[in-house]
Protein backbone atom coordinates (compact mmCIF):
# COMPACT_ATOMS: atom_id res chain seq x y z
CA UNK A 1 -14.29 3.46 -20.06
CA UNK A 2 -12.70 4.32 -17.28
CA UNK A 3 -10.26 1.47 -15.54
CA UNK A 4 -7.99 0.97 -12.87
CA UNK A 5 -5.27 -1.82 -12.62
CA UNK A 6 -2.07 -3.08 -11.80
CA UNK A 7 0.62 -3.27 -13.81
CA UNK A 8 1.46 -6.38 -14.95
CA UNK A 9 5.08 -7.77 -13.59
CA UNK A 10 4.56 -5.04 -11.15
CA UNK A 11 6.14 -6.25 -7.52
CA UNK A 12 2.63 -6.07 -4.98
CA UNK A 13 3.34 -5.75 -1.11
CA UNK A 14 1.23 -7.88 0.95
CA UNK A 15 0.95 -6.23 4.80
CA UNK A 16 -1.15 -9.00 6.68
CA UNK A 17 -4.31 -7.73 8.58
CA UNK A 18 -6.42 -9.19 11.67
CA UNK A 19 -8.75 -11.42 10.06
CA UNK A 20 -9.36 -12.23 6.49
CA UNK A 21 -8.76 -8.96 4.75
CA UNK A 22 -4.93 -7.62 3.99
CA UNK A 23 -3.50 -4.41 2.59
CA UNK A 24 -1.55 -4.16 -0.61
CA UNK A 25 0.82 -1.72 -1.68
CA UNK A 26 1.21 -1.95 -5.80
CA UNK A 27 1.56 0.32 -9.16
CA UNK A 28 -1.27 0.58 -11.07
CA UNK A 29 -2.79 2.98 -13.47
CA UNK A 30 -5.82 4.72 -13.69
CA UNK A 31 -7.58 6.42 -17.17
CA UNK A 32 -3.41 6.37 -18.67
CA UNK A 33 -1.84 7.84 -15.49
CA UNK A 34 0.22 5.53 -12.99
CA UNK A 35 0.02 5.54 -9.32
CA UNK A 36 0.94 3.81 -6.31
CA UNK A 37 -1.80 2.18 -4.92
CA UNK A 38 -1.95 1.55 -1.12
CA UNK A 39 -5.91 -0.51 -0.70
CA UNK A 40 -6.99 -2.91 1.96
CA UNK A 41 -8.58 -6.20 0.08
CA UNK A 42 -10.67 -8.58 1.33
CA UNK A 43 -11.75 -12.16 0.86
CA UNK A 44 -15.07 -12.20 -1.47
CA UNK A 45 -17.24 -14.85 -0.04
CA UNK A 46 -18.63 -16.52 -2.95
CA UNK A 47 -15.28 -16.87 -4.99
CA UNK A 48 -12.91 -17.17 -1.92
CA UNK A 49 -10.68 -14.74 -4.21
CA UNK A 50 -9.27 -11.45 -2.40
CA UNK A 51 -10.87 -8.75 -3.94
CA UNK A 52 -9.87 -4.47 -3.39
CA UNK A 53 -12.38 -2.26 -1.42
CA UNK A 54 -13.05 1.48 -1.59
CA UNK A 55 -10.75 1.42 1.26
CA UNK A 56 -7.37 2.88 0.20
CA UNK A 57 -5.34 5.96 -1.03
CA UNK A 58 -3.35 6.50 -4.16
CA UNK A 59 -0.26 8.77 -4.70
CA UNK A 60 0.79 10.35 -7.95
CA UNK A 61 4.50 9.08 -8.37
CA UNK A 62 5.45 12.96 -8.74
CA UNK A 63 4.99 13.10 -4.82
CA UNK A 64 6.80 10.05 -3.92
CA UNK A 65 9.72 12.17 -2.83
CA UNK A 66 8.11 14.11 -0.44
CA UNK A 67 5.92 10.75 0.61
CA UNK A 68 9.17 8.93 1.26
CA UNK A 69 10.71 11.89 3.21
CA UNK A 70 7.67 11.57 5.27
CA UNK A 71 7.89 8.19 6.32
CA UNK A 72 11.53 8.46 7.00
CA UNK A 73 9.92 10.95 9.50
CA UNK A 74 7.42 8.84 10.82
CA UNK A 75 10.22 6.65 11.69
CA UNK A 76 12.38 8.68 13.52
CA UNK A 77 9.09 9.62 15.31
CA UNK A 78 8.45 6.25 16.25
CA UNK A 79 11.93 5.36 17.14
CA UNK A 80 12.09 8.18 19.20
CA UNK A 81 9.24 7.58 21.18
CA UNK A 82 10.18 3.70 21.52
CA UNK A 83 7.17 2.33 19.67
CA UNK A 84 9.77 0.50 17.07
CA UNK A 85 13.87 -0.25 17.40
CA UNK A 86 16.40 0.15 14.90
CA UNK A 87 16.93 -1.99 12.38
CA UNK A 88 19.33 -4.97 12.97
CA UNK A 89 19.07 -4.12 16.89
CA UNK A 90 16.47 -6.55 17.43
């Protein structure tokens, strides 16, 4: 069967959304192969408990290299074009 989840004593990053859903950021595994797991959950009515959509992406941890190199380029992007400040300036 095949079956996705997180790994357990895994650290899970909670980014807070508009509303009642939220995105998580988290290692899990899918048919014996890890991944990072970036999904938007939501709240499912009738057990209150949050709950992961289709919504998301996952990265093999073979490109997290070149996925962190491009968000330290997103960053200078955005600093550069004064949509965020340096850290520790603010």
């Amino acid at each position: 069967m095949n079956r996705a989840y997180s790994h357990p004593g895994s650290p899970t990053f909670v980014i807070p959304k508009i509303g009642h859903d939220e995105r998580r950021v988290s290692l899990a595994e899918f048919n014996g192969h890890p991944y990072v797991d970036l999904r938007i959950h939501f709240r499912d009515a009738e057990s209150g408990e949050m709950r992961p959509s289709r919504k998301g992406v996952t990265i093999s941890p073979a490109y997290r290299p070149r996925f962190r190199q491009g968000l330290v380029q997103l960053d200078g992007a955005l600093r550069a074009h004064g949509l965020i400040e340096d850290e520790g300036s603010g």
